[in-house]
PDB file of N, CA and C in Angstrom:
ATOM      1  N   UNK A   1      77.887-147.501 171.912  1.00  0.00           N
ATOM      2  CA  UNK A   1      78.311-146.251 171.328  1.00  0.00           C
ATOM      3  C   UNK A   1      77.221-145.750 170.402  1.00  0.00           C
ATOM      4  N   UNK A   2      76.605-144.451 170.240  1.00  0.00           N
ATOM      5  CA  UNK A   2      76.048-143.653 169.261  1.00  0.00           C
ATOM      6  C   UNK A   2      76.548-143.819 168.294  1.00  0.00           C
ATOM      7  N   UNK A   3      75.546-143.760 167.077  1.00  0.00           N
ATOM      8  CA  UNK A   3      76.109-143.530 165.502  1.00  0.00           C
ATOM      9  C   UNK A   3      76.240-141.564 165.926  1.00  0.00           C
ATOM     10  N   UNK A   4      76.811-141.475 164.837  1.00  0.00           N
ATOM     11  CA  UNK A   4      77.664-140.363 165.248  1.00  0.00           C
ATOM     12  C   UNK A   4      77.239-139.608 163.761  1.00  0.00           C
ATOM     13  N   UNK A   5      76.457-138.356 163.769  1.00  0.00           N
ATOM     14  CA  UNK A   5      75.940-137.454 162.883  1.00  0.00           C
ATOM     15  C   UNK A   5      77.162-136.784 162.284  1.00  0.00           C
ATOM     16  N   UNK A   6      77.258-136.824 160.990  1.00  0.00           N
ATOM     17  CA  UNK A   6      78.116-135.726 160.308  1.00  0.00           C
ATOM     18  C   UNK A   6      79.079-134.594 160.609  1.00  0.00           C
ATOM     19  N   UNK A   7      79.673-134.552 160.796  1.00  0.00           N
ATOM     20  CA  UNK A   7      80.010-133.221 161.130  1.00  0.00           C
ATOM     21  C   UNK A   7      81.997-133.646 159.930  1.00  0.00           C
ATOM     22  N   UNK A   8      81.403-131.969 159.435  1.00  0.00           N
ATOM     23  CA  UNK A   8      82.393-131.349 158.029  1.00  0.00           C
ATOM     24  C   UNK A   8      84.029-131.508 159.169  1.00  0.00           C
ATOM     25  N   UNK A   9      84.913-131.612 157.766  1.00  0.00           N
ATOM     26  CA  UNK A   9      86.437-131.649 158.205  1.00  0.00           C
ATOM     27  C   UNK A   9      86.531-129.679 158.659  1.00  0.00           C
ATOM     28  N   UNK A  10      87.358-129.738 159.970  1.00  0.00           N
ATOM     29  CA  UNK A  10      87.077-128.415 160.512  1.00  0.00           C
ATOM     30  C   UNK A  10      88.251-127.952 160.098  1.00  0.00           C
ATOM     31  N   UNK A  11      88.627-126.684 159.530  1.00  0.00           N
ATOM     32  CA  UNK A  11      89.579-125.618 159.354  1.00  0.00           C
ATOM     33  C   UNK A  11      90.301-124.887 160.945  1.00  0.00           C
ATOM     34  N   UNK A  12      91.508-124.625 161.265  1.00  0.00           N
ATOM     35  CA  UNK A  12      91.541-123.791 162.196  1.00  0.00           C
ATOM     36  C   UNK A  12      90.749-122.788 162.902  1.00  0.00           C
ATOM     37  N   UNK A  13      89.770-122.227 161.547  1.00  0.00           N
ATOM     38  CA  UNK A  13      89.067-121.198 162.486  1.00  0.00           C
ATOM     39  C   UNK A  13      87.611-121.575 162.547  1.00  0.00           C
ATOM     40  N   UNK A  14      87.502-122.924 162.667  1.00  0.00           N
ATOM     41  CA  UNK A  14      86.067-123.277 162.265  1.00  0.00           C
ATOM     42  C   UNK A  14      85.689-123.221 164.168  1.00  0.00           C
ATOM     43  N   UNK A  15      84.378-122.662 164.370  1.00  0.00           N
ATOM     44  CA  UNK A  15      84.058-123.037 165.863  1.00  0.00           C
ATOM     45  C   UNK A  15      82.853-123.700 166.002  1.00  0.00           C
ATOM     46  N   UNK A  16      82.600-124.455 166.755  1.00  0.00           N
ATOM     47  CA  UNK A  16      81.245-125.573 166.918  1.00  0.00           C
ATOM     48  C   UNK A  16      80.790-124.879 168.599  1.00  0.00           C
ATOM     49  N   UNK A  17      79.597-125.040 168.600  1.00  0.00           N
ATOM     50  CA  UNK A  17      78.647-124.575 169.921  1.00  0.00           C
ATOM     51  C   UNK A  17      79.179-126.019 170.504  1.00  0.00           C
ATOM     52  N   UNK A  18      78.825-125.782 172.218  1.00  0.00           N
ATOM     53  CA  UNK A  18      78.749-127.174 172.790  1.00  0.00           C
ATOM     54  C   UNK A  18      77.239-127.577 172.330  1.00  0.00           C
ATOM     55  N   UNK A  19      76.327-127.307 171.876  1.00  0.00           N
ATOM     56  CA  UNK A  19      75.036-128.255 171.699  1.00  0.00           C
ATOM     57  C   UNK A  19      75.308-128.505 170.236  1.00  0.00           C
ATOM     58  N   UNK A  20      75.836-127.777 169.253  1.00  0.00           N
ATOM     59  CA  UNK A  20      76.197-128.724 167.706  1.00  0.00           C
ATOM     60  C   UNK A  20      76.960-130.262 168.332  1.00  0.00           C
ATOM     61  N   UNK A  21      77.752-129.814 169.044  1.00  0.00           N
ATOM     62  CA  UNK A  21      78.912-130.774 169.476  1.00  0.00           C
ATOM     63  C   UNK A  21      78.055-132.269 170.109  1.00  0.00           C
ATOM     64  N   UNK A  22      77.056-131.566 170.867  1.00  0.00           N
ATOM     65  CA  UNK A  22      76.382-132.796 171.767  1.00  0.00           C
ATOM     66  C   UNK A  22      75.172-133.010 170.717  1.00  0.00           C
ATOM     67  N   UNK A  23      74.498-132.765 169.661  1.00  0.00           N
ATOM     68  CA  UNK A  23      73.588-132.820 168.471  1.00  0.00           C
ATOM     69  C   UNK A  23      75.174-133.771 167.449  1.00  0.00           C
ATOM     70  N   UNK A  24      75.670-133.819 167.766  1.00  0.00           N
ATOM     71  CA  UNK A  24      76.455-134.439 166.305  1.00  0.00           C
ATOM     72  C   UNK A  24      76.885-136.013 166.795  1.00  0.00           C
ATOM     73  N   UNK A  25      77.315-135.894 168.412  1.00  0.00           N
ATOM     74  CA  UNK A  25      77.772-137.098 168.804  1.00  0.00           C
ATOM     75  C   UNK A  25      76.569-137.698 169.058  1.00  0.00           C
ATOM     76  N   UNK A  26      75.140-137.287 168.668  1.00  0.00           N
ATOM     77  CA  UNK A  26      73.713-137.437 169.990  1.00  0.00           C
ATOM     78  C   UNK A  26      74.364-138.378 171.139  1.00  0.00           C
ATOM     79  N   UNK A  27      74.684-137.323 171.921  1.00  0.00           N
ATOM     80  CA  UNK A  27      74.692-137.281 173.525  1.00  0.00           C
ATOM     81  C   UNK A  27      73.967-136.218 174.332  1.00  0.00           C
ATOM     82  N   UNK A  28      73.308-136.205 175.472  1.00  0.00           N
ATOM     83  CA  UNK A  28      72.539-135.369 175.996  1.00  0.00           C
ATOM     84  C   UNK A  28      73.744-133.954 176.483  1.00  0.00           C
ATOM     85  N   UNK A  29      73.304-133.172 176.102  1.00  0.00           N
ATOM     86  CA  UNK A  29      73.627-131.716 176.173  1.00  0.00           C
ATOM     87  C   UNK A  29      74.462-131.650 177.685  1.00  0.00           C
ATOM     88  N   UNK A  30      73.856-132.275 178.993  1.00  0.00           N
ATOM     89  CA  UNK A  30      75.164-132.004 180.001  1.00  0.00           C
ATOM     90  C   UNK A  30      76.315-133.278 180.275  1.00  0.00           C
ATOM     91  N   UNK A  31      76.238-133.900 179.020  1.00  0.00           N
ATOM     92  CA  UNK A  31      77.700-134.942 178.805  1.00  0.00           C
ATOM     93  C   UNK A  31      78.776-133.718 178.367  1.00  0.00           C
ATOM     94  N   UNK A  32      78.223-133.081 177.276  1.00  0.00           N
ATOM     95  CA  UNK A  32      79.257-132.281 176.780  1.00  0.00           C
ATOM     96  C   UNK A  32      79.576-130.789 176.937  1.00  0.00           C
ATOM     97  N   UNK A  33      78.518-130.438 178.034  1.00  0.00           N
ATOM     98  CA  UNK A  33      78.995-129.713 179.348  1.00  0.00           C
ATOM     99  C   UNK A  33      79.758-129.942 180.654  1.00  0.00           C
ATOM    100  N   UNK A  34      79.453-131.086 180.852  1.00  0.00           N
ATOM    101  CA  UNK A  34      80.401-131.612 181.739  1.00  0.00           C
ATOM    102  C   UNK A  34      81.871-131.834 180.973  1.00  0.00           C
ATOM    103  N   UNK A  35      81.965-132.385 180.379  1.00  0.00           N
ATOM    104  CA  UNK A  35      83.236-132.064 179.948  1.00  0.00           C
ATOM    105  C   UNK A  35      83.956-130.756 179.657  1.00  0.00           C
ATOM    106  N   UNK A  36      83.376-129.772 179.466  1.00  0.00           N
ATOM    107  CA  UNK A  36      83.764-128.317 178.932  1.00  0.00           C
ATOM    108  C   UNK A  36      84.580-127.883 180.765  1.00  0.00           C
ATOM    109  N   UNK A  37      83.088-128.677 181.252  1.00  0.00           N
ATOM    110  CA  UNK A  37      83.567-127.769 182.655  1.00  0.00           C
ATOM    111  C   UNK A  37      84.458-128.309 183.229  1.00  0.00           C
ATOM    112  N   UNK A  38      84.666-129.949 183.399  1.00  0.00           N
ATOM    113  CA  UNK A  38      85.768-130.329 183.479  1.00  0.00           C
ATOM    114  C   UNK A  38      87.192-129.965 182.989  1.00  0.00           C
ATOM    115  N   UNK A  39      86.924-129.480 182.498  1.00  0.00           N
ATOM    116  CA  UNK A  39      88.482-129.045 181.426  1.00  0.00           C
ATOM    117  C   UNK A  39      88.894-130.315 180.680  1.00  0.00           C
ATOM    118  N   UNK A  40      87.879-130.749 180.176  1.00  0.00           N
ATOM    119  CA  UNK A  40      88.109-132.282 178.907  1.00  0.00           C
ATOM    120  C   UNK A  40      88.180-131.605 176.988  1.00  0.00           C
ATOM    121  N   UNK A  41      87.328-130.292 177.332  1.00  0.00           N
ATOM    122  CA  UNK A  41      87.145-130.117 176.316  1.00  0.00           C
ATOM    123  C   UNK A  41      87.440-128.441 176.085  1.00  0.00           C
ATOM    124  N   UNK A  42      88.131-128.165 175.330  1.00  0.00           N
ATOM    125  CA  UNK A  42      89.039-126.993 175.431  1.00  0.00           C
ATOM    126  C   UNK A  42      87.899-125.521 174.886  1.00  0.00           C
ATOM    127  N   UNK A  43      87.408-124.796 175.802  1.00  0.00           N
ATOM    128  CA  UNK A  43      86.457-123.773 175.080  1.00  0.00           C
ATOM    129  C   UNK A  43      87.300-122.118 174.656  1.00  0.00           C
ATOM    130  N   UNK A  44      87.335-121.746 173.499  1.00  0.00           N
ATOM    131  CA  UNK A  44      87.155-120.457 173.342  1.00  0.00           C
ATOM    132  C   UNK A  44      86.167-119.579 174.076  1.00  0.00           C
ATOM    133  N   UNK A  45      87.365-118.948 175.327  1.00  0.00           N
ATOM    134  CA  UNK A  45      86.298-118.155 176.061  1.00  0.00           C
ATOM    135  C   UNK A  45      85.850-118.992 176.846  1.00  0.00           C
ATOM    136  N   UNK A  46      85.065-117.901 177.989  1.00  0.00           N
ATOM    137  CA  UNK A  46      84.147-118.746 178.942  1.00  0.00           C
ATOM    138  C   UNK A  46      83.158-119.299 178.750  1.00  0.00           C
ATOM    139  N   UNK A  47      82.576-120.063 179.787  1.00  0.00           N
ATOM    140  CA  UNK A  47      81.279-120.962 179.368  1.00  0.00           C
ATOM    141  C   UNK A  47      80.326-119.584 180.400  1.00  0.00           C
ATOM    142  N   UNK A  48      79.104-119.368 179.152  1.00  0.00           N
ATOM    143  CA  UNK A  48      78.584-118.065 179.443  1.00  0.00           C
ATOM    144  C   UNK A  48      77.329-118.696 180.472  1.00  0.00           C
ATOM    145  N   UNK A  49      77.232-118.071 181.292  1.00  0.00           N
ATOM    146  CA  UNK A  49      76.240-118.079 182.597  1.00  0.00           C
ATOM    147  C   UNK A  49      74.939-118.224 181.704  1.00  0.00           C
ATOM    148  N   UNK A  50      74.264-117.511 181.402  1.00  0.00           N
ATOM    149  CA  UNK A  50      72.828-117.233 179.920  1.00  0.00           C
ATOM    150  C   UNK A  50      72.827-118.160 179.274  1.00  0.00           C
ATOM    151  N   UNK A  51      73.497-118.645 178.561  1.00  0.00           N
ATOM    152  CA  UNK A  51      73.726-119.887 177.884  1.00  0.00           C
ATOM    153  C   UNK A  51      74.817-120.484 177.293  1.00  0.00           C
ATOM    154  N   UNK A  52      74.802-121.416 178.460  1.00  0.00           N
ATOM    155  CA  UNK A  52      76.521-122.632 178.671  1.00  0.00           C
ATOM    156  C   UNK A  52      76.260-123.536 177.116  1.00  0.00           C
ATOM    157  N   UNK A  53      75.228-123.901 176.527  1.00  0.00           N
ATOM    158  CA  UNK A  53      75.477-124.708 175.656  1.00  0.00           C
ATOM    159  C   UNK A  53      75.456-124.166 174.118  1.00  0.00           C
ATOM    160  N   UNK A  54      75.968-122.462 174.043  1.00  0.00           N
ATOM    161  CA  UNK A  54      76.663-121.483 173.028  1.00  0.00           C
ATOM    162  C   UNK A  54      77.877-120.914 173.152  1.00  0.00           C
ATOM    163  N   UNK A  55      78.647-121.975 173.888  1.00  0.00           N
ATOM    164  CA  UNK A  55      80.132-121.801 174.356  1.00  0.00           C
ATOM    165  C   UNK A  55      80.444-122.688 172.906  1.00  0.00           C
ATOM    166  N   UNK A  56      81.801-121.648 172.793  1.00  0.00           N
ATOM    167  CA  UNK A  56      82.258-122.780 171.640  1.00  0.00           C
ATOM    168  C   UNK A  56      83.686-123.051 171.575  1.00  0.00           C
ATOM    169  N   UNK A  57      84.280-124.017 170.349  1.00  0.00           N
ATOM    170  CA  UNK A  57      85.082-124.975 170.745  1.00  0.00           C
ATOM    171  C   UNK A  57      85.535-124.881 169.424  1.00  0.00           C
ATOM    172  N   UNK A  58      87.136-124.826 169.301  1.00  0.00           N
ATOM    173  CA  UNK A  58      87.806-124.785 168.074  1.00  0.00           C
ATOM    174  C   UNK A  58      87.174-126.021 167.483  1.00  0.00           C
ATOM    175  N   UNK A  59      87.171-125.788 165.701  1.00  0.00           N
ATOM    176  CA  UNK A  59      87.058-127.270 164.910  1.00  0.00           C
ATOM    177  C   UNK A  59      87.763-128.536 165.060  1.00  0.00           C
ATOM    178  N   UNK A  60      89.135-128.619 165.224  1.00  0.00           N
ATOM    179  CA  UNK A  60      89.744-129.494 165.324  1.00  0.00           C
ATOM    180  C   UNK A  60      89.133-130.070 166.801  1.00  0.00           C
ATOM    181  N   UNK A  61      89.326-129.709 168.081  1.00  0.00           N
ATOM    182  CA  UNK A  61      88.798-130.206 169.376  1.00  0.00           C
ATOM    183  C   UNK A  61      87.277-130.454 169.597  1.00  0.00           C
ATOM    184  N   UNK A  62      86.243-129.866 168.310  1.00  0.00           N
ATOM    185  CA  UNK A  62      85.103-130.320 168.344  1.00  0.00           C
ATOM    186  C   UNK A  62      85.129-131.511 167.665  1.00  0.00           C
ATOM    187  N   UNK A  63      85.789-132.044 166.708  1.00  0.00           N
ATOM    188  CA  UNK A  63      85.936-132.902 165.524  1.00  0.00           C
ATOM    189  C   UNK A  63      86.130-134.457 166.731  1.00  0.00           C
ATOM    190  N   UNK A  64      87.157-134.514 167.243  1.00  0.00           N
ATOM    191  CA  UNK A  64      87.839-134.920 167.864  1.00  0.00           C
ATOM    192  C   UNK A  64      86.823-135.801 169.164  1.00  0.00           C
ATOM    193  N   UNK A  65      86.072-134.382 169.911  1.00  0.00           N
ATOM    194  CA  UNK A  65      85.315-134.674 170.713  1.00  0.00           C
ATOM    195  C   UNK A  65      84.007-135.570 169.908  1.00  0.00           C
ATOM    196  N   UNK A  66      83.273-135.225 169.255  1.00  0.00           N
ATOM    197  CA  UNK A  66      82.092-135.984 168.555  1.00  0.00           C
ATOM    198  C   UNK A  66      83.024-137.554 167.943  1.00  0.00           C
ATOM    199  N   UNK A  67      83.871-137.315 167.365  1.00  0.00           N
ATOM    200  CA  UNK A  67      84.918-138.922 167.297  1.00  0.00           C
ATOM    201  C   UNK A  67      84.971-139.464 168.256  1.00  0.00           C
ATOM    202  N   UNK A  68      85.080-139.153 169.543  1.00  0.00           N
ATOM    203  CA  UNK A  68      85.534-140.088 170.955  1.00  0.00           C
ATOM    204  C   UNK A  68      84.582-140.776 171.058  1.00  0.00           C
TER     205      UNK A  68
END
């Protein structure tokens, strides 16, 4: 398992990018795309064609995800 970078207690309206998300757990950027696309990881909005890893992800389900 990764040591697992910081990341603040999230508020309801707090939103995390999928690359904060994959920068906090350090996991490579299409672990935590693959999950988005899987439907593992719950995104606000679509995952944008231009750039999939500025999709973002309520605080609580980013919190959660970098914990796993």
């Amino acid at each position: 398992m990764h040591a697992c970078a910081a990341m603040p207690d999230a508020a309801e309206s707090d939103l995390y990018s999928l690359a904060e998300i994959a920068a906090a757990a350090d996991v490579a950027d299409a672990v935590v795309l693959d999950l988005a696309a899987r439907g593992h990881l719950a995104l606000v909005g679509p995952i944008p064609d231009a750039a999939p890893m500025h999709a973002l992800v309520a605080g609580p389900a980013a919190i959660a995800a970098v914990r796993a």
